[in-house]
PDB file of N, CA and C in Angstrom:
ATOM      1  N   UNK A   1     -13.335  -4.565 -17.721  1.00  0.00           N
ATOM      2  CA  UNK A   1     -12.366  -5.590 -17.430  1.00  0.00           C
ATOM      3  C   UNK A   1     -12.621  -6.133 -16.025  1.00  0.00           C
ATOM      4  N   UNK A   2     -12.481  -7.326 -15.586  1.00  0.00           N
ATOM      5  CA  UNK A   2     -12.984  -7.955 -14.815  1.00  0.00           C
ATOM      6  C   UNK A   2     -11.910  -8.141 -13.727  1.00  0.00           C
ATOM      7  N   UNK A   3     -11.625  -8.401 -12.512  1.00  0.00           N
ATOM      8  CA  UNK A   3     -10.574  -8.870 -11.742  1.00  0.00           C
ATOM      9  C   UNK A   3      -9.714  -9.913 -12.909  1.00  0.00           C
ATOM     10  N   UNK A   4     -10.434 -10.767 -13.006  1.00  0.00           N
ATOM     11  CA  UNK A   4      -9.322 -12.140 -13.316  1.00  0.00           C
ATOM     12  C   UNK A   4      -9.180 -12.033 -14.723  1.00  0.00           C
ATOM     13  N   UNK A   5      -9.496 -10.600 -15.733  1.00  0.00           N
ATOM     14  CA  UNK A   5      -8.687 -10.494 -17.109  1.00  0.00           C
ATOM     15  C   UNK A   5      -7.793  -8.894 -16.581  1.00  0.00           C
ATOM     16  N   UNK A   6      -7.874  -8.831 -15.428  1.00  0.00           N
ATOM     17  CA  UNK A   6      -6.423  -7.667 -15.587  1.00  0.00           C
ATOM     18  C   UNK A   6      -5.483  -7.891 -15.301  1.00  0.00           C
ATOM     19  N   UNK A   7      -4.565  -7.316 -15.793  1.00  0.00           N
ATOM     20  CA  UNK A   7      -3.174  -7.680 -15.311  1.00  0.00           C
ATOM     21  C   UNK A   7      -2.504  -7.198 -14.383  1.00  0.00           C
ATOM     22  N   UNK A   8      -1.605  -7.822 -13.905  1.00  0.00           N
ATOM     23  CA  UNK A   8      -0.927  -7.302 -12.610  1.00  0.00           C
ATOM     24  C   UNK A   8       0.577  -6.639 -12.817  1.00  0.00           C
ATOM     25  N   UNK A   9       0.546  -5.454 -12.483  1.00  0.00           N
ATOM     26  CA  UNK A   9       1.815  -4.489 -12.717  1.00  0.00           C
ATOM     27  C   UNK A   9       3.057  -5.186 -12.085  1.00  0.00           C
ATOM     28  N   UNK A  10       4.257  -5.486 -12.700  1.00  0.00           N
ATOM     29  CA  UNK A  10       5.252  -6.182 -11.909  1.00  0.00           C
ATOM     30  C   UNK A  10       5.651  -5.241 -10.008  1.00  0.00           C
ATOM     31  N   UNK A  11       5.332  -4.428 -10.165  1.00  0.00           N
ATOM     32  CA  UNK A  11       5.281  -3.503  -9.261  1.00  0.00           C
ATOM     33  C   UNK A  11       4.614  -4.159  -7.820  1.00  0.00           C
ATOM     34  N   UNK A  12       3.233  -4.305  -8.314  1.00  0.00           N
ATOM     35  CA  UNK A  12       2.052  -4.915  -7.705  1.00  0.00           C
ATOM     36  C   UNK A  12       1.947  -6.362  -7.329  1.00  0.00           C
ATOM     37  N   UNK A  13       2.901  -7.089  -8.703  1.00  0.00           N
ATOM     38  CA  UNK A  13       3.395  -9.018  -8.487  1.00  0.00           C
ATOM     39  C   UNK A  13       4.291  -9.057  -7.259  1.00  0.00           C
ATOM     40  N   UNK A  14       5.230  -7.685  -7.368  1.00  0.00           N
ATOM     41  CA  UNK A  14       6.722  -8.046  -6.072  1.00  0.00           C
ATOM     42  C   UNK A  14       6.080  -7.810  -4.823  1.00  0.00           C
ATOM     43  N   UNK A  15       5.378  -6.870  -4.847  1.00  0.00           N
ATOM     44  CA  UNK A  15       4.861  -6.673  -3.603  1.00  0.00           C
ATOM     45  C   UNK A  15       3.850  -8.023  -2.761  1.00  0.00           C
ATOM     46  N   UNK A  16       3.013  -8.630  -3.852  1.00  0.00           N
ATOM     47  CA  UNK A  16       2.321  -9.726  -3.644  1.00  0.00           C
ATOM     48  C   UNK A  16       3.051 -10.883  -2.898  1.00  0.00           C
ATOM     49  N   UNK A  17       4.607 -10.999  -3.929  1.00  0.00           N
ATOM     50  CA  UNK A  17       5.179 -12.162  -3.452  1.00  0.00           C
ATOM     51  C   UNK A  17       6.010 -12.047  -2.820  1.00  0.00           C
ATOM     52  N   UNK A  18       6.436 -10.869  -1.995  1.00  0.00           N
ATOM     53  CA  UNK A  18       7.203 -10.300  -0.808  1.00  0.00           C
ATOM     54  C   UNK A  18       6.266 -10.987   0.194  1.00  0.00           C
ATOM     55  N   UNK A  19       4.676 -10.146   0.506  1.00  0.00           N
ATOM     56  CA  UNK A  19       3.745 -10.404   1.528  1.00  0.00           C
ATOM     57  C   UNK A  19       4.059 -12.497   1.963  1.00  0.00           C
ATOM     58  N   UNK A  20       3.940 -12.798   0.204  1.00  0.00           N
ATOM     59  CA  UNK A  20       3.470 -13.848   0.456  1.00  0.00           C
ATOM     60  C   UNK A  20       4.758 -14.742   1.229  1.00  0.00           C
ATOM     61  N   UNK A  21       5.701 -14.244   0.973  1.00  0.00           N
ATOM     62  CA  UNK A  21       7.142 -14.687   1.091  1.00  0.00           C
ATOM     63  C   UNK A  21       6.967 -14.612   3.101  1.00  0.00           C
ATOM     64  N   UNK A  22       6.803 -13.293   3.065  1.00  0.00           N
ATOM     65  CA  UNK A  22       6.415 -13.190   4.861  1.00  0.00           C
ATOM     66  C   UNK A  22       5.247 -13.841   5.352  1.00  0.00           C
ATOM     67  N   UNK A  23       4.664 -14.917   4.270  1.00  0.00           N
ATOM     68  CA  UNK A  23       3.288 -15.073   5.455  1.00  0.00           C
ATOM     69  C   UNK A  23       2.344 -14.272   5.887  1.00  0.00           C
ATOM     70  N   UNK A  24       2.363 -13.291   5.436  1.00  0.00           N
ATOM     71  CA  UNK A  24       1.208 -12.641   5.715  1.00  0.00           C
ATOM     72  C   UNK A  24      -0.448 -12.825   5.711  1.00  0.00           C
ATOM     73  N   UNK A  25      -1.290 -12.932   6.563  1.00  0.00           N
ATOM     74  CA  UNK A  25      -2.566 -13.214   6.280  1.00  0.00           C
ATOM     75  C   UNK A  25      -3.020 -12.575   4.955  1.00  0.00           C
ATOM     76  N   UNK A  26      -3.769 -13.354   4.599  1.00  0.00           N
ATOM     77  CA  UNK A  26      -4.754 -12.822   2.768  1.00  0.00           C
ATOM     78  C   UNK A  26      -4.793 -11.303   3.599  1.00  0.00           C
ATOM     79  N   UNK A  27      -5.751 -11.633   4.387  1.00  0.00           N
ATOM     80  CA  UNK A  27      -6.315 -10.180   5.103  1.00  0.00           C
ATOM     81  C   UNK A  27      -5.522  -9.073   5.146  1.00  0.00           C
ATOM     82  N   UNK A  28      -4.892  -9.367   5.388  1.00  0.00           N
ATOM     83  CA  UNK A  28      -3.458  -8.350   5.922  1.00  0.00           C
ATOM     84  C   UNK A  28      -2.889  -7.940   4.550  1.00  0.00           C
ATOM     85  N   UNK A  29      -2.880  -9.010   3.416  1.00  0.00           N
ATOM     86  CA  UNK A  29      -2.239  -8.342   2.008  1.00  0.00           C
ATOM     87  C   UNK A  29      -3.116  -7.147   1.538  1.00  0.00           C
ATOM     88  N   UNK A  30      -4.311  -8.004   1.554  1.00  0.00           N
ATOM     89  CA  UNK A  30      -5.249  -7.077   0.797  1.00  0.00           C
ATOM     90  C   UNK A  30      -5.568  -5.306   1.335  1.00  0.00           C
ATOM     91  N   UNK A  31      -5.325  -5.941   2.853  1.00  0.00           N
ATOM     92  CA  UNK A  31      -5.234  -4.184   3.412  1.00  0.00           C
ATOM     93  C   UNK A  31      -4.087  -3.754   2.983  1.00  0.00           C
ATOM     94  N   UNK A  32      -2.725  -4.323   3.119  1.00  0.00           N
ATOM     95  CA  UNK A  32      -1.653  -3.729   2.424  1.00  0.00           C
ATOM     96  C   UNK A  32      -2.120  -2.918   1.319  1.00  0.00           C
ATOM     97  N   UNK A  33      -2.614  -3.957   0.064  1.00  0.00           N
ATOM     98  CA  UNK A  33      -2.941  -3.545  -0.654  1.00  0.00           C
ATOM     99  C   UNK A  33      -3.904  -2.337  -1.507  1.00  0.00           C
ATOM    100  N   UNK A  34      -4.646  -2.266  -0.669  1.00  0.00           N
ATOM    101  CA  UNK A  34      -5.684  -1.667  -0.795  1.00  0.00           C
ATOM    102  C   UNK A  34      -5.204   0.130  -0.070  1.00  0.00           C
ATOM    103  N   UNK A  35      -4.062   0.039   0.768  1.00  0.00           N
ATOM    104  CA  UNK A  35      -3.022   1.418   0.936  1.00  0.00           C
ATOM    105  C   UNK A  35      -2.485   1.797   0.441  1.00  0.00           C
ATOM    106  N   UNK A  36      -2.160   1.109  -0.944  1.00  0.00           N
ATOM    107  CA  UNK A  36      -0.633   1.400  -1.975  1.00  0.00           C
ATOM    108  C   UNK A  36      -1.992   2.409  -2.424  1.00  0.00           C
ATOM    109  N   UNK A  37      -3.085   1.262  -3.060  1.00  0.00           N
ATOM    110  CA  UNK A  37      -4.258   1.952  -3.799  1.00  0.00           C
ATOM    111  C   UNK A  37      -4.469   3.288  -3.419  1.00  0.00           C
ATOM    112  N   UNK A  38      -4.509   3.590  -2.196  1.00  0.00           N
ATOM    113  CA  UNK A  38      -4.976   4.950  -1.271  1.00  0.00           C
ATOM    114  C   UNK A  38      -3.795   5.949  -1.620  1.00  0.00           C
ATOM    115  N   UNK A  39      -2.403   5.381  -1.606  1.00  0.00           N
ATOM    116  CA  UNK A  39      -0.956   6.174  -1.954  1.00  0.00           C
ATOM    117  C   UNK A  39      -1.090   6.816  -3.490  1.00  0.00           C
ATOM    118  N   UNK A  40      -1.178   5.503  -3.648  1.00  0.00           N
ATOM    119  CA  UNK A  40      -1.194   5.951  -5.776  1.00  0.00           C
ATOM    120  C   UNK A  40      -2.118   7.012  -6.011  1.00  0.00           C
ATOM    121  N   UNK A  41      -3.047   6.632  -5.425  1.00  0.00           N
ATOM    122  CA  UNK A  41      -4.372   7.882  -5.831  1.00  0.00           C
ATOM    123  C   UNK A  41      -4.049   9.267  -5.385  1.00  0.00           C
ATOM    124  N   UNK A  42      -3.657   9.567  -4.257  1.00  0.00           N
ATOM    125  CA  UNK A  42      -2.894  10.792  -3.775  1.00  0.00           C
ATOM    126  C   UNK A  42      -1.837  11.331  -4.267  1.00  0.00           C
ATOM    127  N   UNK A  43      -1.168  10.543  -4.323  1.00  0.00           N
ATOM    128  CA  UNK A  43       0.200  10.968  -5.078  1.00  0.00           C
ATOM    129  C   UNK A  43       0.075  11.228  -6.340  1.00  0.00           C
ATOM    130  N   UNK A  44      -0.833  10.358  -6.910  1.00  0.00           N
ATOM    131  CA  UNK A  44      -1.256  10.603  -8.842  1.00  0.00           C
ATOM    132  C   UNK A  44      -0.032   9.917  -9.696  1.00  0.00           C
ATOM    133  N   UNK A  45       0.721   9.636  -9.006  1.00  0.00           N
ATOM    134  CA  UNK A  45       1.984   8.471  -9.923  1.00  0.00           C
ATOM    135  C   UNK A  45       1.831   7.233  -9.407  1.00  0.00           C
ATOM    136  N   UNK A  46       3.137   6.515  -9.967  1.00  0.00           N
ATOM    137  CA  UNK A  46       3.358   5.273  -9.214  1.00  0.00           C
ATOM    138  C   UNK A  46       4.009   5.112  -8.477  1.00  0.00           C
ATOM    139  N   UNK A  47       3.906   4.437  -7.057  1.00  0.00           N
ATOM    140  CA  UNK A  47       4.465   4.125  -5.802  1.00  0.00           C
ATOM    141  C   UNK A  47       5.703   4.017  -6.041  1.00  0.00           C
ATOM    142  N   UNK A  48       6.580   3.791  -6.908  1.00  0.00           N
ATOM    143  CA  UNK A  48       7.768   3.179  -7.072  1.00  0.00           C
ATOM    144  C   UNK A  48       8.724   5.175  -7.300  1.00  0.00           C
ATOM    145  N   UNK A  49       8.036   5.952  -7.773  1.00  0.00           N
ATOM    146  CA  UNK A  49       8.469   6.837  -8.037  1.00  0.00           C
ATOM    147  C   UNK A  49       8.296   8.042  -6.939  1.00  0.00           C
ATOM    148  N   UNK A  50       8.174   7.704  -5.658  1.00  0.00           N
ATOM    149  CA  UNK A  50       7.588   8.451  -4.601  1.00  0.00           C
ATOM    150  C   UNK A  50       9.196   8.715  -3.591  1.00  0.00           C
ATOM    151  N   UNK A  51       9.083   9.916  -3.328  1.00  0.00           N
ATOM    152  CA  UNK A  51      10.410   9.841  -2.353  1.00  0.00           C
ATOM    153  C   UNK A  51       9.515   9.935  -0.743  1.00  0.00           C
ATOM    154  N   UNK A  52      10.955  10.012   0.145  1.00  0.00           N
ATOM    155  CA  UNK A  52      10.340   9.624   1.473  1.00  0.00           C
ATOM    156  C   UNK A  52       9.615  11.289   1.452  1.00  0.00           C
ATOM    157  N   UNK A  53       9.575  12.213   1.034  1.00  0.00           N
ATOM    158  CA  UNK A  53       8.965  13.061   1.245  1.00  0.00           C
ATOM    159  C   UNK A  53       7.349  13.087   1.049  1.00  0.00           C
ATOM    160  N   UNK A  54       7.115  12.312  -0.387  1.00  0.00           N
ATOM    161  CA  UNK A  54       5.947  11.739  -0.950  1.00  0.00           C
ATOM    162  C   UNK A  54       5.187  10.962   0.242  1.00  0.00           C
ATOM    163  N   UNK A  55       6.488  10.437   0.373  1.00  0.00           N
ATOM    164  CA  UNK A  55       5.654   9.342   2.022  1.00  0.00           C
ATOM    165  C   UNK A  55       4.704  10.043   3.113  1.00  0.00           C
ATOM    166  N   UNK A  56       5.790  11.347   3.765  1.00  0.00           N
ATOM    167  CA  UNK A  56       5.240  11.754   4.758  1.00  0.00           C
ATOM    168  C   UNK A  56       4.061  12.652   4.529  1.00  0.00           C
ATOM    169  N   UNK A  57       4.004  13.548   3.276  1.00  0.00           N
ATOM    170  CA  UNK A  57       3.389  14.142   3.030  1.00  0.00           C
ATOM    171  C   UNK A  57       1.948  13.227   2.821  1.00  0.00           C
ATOM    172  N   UNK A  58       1.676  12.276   2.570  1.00  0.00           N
ATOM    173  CA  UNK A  58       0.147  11.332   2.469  1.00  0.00           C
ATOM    174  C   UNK A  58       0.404  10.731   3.714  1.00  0.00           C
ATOM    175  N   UNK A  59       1.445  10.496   5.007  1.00  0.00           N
ATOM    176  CA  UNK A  59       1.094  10.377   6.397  1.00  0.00           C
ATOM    177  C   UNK A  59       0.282  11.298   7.000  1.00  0.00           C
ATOM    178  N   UNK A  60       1.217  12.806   6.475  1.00  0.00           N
ATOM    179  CA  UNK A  60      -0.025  13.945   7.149  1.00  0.00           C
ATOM    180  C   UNK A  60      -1.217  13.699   6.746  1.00  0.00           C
ATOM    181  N   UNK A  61      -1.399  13.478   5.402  1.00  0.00           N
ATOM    182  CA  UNK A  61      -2.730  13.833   4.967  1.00  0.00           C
ATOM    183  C   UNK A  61      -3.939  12.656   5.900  1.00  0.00           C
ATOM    184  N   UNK A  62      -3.282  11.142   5.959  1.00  0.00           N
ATOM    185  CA  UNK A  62      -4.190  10.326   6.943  1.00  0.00           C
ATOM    186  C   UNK A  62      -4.385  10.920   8.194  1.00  0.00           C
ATOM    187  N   UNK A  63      -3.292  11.467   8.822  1.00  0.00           N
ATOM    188  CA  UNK A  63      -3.672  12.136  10.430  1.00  0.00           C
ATOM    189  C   UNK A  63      -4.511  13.131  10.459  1.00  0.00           C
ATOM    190  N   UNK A  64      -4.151  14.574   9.100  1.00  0.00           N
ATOM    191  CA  UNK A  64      -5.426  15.228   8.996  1.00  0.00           C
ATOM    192  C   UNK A  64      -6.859  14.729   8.792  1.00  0.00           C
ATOM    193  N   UNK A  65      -6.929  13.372   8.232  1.00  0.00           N
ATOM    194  CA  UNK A  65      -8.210  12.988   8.077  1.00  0.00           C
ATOM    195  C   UNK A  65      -8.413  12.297   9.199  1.00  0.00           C
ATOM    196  N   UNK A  66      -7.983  11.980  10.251  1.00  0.00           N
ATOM    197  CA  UNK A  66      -8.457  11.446  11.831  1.00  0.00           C
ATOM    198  C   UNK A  66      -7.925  10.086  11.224  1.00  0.00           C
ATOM    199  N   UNK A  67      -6.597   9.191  10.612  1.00  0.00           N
ATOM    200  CA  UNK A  67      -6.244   7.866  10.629  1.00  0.00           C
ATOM    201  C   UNK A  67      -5.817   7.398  11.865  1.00  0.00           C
ATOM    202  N   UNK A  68      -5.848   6.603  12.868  1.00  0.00           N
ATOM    203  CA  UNK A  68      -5.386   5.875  13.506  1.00  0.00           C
ATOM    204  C   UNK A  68      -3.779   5.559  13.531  1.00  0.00           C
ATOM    205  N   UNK A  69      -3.399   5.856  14.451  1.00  0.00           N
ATOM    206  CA  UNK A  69      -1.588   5.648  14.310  1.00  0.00           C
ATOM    207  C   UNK A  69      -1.404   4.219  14.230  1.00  0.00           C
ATOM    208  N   UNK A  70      -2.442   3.316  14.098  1.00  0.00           N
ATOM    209  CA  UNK A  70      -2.074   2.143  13.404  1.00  0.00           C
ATOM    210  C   UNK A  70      -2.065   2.399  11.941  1.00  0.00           C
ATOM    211  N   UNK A  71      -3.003   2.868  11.668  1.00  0.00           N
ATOM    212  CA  UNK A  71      -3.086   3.053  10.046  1.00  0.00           C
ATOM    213  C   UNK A  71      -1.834   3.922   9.752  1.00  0.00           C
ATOM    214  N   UNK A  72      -1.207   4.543  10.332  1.00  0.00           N
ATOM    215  CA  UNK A  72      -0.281   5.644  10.424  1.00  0.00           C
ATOM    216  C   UNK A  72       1.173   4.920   9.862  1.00  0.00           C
ATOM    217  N   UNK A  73       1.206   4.015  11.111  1.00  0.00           N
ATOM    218  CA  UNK A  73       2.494   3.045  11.203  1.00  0.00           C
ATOM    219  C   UNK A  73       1.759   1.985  11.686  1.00  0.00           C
ATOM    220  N   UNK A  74       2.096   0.934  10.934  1.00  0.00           N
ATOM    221  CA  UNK A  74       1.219  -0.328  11.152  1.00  0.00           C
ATOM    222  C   UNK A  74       2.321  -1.082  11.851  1.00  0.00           C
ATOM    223  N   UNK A  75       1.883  -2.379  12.620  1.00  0.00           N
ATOM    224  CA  UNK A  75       2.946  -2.869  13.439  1.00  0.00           C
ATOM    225  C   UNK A  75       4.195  -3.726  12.605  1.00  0.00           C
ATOM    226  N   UNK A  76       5.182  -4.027  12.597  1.00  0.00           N
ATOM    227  CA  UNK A  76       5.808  -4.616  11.985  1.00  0.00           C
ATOM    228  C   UNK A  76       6.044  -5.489  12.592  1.00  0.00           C
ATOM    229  N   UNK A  77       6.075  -7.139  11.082  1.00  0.00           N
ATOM    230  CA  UNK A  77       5.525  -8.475  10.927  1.00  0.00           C
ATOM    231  C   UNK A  77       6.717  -9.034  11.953  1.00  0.00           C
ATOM    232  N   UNK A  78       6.170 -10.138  12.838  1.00  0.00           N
ATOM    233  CA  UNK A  78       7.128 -10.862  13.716  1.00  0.00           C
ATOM    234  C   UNK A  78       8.029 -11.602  12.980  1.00  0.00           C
TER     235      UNK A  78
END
């Protein structure tokens, strides 16, 4: 399946049109994006089903892997 025959999880649409709602650079979505990707995979569910514990627990896991406290906590949008 190709990018432009998959579909997009309503999950994955809100989040799109939140970013897009804030203006966010493409750039900036796609890294968004591309972190949920990094979340989901760790966690092994879907983002939507994650408590704040889920959260911190894949924060540790970026700091154990040497992430950047930007990558950590990214700045929030003006």
């Amino acid at each position: 399946m190709t990018d432009s025959t998959k579909s997009t999880s309503p999950l994955r649409q809100r989040m799109i049109d939140d970013m897009t709602l804030r203006k966010l650079n493409p750039r900036t979505q796609a890294g968004y994006l591309r972190s949920v990707v990094r979340f989901t995979r760790f966690f092994g569910q879907s983002p939507d089903l994650a408590s704040p514990e889920d959260l911190r627990a894949f924060q540790l896991h970026l700091v154990e892997g040497g992430a950047s406290s930007t990558t950590i906590n990214p700045p929030s949008p003006g």
